[in-house]
PDB file of N, CA and C in Angstrom:
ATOM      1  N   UNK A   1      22.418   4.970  12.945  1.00  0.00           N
ATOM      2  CA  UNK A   1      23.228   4.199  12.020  1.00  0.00           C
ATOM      3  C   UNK A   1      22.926   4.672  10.598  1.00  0.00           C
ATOM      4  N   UNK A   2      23.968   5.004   9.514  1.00  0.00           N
ATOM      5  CA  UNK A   2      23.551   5.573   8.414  1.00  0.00           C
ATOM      6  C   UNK A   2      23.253   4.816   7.825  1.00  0.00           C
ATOM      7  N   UNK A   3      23.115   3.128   7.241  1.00  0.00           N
ATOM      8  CA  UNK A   3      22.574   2.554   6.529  1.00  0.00           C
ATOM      9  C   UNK A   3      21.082   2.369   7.232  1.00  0.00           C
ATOM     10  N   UNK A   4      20.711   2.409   8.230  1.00  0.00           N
ATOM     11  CA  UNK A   4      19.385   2.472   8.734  1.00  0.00           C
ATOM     12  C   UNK A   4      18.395   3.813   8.136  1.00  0.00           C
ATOM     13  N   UNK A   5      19.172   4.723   8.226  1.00  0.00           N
ATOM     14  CA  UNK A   5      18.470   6.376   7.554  1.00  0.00           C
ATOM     15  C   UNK A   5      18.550   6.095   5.949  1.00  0.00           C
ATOM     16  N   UNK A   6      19.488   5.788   5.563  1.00  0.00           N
ATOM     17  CA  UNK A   6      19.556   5.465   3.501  1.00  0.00           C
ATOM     18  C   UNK A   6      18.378   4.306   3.672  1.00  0.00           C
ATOM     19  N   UNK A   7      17.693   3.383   4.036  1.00  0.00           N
ATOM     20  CA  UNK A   7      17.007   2.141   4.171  1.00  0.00           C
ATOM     21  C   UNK A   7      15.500   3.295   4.619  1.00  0.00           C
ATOM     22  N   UNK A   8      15.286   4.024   5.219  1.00  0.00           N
ATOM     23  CA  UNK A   8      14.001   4.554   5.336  1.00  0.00           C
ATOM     24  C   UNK A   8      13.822   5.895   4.544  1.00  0.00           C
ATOM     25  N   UNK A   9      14.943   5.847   3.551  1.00  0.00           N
ATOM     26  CA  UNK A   9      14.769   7.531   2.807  1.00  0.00           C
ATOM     27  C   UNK A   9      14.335   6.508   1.303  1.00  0.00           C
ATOM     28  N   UNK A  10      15.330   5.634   1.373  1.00  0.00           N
ATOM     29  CA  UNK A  10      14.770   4.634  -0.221  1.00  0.00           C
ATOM     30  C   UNK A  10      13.477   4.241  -0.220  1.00  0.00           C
ATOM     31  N   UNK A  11      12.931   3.371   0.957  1.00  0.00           N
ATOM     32  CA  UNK A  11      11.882   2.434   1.187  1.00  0.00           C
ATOM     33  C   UNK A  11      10.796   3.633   1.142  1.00  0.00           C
ATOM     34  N   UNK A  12      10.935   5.233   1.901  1.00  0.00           N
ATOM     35  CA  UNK A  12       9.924   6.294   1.649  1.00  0.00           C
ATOM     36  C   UNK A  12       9.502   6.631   0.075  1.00  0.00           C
ATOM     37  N   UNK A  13      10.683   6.502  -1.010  1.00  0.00           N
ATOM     38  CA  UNK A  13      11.122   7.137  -1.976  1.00  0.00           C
ATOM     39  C   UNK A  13      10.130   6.328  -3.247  1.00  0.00           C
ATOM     40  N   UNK A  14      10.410   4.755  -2.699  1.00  0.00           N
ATOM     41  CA  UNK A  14       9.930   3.685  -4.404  1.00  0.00           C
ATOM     42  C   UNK A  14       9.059   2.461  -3.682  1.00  0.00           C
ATOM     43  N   UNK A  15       8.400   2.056  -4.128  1.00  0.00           N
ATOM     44  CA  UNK A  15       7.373   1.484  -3.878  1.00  0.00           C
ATOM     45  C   UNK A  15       8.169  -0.084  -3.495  1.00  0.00           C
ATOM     46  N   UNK A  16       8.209  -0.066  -2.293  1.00  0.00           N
ATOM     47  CA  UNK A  16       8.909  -1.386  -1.504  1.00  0.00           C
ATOM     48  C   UNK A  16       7.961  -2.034  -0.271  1.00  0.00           C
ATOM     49  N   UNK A  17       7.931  -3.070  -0.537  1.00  0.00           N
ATOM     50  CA  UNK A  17       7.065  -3.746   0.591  1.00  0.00           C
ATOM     51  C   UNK A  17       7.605  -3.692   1.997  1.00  0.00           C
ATOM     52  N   UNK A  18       6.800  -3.499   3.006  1.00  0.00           N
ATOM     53  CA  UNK A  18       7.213  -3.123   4.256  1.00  0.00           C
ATOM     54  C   UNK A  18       8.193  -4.358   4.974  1.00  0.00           C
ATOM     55  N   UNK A  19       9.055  -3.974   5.910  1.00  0.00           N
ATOM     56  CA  UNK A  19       9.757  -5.082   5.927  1.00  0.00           C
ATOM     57  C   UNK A  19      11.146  -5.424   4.642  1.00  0.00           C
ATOM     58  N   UNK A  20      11.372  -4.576   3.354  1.00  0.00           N
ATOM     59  CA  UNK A  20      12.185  -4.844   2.899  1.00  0.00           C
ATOM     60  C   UNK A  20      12.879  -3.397   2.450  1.00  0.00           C
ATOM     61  N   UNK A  21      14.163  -3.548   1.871  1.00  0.00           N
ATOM     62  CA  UNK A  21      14.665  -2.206   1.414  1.00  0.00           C
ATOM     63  C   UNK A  21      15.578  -2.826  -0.152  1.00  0.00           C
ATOM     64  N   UNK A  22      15.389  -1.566  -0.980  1.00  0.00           N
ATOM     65  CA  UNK A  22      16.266  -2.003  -2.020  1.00  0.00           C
ATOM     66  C   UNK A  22      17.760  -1.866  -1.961  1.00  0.00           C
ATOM     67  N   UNK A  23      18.271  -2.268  -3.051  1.00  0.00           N
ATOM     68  CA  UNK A  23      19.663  -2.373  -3.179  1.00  0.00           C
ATOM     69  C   UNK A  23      20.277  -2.438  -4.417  1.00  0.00           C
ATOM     70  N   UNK A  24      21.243  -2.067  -4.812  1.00  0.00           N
ATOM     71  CA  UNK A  24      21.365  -1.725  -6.101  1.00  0.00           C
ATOM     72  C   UNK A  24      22.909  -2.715  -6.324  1.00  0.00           C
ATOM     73  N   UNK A  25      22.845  -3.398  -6.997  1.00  0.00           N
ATOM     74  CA  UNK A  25      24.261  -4.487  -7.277  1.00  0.00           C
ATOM     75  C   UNK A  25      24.531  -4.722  -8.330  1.00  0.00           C
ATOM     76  N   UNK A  26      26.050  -5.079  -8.672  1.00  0.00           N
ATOM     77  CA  UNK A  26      26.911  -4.737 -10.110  1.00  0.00           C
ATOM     78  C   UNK A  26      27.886  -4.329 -10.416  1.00  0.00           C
ATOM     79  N   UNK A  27      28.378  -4.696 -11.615  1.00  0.00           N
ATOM     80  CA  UNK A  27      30.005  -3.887 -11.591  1.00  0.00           C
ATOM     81  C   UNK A  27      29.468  -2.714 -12.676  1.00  0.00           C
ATOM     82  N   UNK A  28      29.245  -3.029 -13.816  1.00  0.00           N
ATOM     83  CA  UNK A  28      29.226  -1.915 -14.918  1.00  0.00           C
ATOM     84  C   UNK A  28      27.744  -0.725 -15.147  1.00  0.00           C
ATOM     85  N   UNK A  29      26.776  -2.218 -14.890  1.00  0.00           N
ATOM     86  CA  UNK A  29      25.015  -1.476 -14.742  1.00  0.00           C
ATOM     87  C   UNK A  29      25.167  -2.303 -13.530  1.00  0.00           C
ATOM     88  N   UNK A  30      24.051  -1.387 -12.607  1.00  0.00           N
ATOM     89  CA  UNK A  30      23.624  -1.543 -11.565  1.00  0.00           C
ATOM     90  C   UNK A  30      21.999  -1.943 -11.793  1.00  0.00           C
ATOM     91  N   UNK A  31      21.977  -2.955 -11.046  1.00  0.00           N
ATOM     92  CA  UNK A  31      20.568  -3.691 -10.890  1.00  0.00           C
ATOM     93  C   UNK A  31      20.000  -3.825  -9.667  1.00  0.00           C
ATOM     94  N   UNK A  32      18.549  -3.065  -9.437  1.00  0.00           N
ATOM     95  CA  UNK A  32      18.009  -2.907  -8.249  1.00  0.00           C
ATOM     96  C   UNK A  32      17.426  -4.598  -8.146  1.00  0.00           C
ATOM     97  N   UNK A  33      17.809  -4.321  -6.773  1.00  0.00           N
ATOM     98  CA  UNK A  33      17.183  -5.839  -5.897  1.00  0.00           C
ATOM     99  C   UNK A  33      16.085  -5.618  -5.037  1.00  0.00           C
ATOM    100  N   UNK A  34      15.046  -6.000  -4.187  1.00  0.00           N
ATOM    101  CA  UNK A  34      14.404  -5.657  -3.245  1.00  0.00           C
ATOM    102  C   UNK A  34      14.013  -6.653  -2.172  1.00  0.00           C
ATOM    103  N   UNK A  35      14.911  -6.397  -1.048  1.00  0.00           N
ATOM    104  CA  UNK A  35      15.064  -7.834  -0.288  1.00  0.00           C
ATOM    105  C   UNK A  35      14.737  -7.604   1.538  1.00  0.00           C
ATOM    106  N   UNK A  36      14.539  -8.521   2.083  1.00  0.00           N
ATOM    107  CA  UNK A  36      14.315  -8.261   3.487  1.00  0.00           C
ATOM    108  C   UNK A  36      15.098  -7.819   4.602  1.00  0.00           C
ATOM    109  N   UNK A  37      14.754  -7.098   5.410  1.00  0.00           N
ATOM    110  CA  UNK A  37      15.586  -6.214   5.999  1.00  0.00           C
ATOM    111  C   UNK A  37      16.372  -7.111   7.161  1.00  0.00           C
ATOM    112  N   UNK A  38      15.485  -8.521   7.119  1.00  0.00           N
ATOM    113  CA  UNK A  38      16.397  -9.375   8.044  1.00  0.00           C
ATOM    114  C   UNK A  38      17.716  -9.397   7.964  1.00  0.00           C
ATOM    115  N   UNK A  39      18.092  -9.488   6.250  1.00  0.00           N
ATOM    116  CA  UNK A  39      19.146  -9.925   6.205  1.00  0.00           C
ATOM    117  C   UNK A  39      20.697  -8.770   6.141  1.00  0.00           C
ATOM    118  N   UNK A  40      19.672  -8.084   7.137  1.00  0.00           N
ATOM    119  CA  UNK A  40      21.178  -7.086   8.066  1.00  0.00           C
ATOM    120  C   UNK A  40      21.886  -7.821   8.979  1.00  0.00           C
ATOM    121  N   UNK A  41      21.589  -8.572   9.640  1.00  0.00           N
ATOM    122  CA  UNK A  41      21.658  -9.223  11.121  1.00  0.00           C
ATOM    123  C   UNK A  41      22.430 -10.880  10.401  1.00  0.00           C
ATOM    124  N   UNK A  42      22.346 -11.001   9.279  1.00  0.00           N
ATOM    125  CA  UNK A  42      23.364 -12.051   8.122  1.00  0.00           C
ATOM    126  C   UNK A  42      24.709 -11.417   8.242  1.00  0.00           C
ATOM    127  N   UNK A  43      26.086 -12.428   8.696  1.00  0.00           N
ATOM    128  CA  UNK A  43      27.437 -11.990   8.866  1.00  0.00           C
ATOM    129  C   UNK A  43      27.536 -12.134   7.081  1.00  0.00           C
ATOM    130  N   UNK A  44      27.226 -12.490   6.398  1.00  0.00           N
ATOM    131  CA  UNK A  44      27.701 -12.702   4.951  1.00  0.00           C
ATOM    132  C   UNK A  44      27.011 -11.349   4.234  1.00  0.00           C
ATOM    133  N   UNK A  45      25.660 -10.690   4.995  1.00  0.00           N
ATOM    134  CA  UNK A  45      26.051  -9.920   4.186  1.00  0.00           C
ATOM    135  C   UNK A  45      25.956  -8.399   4.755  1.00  0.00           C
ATOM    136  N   UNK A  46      26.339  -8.212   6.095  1.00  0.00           N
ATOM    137  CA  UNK A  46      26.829  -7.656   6.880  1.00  0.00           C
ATOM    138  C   UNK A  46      28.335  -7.003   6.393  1.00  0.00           C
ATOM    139  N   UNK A  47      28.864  -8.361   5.801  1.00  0.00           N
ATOM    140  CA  UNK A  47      30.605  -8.485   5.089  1.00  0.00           C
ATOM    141  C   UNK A  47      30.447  -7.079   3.736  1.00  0.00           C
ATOM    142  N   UNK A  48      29.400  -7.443   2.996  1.00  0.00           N
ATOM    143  CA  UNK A  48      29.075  -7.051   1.591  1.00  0.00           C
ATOM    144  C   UNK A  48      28.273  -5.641   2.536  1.00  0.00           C
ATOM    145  N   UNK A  49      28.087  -5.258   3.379  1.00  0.00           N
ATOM    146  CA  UNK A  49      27.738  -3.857   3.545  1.00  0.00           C
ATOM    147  C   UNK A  49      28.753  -3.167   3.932  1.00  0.00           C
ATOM    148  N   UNK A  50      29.803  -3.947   4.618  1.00  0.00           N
ATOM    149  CA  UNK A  50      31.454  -3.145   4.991  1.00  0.00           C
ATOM    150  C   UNK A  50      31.995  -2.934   3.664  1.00  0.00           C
ATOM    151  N   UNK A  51      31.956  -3.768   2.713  1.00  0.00           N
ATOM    152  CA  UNK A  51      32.553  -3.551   1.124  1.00  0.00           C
ATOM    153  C   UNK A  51      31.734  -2.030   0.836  1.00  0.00           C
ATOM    154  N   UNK A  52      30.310  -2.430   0.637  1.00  0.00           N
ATOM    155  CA  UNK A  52      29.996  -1.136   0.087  1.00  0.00           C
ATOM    156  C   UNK A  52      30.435   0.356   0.649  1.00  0.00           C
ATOM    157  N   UNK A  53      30.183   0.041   1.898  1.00  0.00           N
ATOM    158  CA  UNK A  53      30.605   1.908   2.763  1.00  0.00           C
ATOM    159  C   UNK A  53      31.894   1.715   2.301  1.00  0.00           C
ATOM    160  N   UNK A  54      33.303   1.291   2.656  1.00  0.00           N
ATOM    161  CA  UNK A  54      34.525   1.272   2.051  1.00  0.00           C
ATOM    162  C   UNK A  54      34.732   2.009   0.787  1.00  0.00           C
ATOM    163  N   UNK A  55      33.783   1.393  -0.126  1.00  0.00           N
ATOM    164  CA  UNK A  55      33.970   1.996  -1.281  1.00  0.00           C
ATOM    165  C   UNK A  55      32.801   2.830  -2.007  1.00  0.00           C
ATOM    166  N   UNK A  56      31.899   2.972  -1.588  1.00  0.00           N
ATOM    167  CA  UNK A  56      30.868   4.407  -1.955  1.00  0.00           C
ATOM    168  C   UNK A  56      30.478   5.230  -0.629  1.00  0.00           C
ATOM    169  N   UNK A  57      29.998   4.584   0.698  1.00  0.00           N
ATOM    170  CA  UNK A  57      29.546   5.503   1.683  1.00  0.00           C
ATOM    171  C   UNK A  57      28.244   5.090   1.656  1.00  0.00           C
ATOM    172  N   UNK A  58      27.375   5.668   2.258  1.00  0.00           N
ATOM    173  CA  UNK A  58      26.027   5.040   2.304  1.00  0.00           C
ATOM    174  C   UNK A  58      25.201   6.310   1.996  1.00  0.00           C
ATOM    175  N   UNK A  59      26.105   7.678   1.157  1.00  0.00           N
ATOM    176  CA  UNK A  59      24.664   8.219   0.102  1.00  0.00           C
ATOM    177  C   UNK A  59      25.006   8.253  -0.969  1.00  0.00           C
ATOM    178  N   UNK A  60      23.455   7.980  -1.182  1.00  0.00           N
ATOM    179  CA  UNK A  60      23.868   6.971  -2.704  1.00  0.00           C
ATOM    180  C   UNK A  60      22.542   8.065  -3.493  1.00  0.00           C
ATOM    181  N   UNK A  61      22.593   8.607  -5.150  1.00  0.00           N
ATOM    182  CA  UNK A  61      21.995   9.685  -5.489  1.00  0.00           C
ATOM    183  C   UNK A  61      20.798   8.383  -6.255  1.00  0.00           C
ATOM    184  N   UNK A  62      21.143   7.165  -6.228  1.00  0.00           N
ATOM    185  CA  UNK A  62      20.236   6.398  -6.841  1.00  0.00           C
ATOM    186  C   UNK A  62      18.988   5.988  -6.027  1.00  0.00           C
ATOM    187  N   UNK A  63      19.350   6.330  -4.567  1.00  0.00           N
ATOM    188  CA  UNK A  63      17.838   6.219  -3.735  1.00  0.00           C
ATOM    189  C   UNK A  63      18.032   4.450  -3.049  1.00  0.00           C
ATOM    190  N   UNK A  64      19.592   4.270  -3.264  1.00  0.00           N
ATOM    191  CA  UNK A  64      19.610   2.814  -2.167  1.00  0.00           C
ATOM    192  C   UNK A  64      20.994   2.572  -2.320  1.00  0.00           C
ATOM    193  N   UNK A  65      21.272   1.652  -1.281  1.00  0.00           N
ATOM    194  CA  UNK A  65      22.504   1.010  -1.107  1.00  0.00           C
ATOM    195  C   UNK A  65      22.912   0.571  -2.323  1.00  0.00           C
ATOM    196  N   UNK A  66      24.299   0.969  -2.457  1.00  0.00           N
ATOM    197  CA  UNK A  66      24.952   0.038  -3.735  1.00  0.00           C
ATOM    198  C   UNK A  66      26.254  -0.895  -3.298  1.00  0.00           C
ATOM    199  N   UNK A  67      25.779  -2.268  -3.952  1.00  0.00           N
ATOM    200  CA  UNK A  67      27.022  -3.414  -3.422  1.00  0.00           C
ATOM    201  C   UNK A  67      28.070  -3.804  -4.464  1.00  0.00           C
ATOM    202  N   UNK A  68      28.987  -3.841  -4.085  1.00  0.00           N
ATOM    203  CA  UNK A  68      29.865  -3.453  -5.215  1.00  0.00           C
ATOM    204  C   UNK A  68      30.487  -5.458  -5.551  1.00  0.00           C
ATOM    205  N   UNK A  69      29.438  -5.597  -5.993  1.00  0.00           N
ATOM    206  CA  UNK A  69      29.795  -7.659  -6.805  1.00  0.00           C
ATOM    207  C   UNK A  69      28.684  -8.137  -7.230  1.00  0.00           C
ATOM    208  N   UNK A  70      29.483  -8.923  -8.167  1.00  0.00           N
ATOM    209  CA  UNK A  70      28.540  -9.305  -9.911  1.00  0.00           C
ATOM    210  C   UNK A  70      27.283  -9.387  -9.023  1.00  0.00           C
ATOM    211  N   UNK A  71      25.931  -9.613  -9.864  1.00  0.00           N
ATOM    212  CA  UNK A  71      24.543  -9.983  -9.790  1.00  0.00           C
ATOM    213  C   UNK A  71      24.425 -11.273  -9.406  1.00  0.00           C
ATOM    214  N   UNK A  72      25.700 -12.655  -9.980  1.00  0.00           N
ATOM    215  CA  UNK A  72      25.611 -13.852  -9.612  1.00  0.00           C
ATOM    216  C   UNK A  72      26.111 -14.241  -8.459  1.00  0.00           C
ATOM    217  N   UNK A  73      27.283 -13.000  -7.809  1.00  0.00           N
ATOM    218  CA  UNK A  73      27.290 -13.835  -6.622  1.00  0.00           C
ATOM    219  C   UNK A  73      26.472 -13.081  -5.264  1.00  0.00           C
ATOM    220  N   UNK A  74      25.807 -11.807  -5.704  1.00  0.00           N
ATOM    221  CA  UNK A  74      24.733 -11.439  -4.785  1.00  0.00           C
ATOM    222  C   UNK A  74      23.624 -12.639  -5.180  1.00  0.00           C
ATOM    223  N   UNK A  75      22.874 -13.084  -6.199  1.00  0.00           N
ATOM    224  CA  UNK A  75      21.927 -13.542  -5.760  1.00  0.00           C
ATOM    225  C   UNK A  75      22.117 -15.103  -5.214  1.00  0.00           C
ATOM    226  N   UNK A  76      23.867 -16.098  -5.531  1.00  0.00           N
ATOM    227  CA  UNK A  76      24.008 -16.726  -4.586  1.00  0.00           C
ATOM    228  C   UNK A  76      23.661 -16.659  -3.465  1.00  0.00           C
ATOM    229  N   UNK A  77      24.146 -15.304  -3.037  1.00  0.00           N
ATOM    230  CA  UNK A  77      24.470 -15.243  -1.364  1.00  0.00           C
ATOM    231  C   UNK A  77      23.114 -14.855  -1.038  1.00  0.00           C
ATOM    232  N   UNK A  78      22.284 -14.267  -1.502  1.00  0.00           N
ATOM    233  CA  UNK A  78      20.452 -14.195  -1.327  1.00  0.00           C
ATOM    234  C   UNK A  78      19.857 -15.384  -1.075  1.00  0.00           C
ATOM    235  N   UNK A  79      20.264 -16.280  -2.248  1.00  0.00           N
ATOM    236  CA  UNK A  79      19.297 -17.449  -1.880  1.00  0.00           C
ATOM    237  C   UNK A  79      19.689 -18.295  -0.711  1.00  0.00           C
ATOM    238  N   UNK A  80      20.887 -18.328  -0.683  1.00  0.00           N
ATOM    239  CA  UNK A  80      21.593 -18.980   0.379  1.00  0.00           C
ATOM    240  C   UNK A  80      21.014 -18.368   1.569  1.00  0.00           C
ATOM    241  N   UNK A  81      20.990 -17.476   2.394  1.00  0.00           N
ATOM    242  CA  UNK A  81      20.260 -16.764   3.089  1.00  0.00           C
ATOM    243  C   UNK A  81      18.665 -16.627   3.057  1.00  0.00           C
ATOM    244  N   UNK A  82      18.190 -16.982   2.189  1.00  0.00           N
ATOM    245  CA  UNK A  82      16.675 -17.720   2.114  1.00  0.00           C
ATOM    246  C   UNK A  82      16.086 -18.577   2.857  1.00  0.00           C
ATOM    247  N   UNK A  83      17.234 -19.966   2.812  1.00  0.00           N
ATOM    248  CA  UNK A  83      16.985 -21.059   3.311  1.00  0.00           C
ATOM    249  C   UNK A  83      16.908 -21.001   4.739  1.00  0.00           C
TER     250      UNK A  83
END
């Protein structure tokens, strides 16, 4: 799966705690996130990884996934997925 290979070339690349991978989210600047890898197996943001391949692909020259929506409603949908 290619977001599985971009998730162990990033997590090799920048200093990420085991168990999580970064992510890069935003419209104009992009802001790295660093979050748990559980939340692949999340339909909400499973949704927001079909957005991203759609519209970048999953290689990315910044060293992680990039999600293409504001910072406020990724870290909605983070915390929400917290609980």
């Amino acid at each position: 799966m290619a977001i599985l290979r971009m998730i162990k070339k990033s997590s090799a690349t920048r200093d990420i705690p085991k168990g999580h991978f970064a992510v890069y989210v935003g419209e104009m600047q992009k802001k790295r996130f660093v979050i748990p890898i559980s939340f692949l197996s999340e339909p909400l943001f499973q949704d927001l990884l079909s957005q991203a391949e759609e519209e970048f692909g999953f290689d990315h020259p910044m060293g992680g996934v990039t999600i293409p929506c504001s910072e406020d409603l990724f870290t909605d949908l983070t915390s929400r997925l917290r609980k």
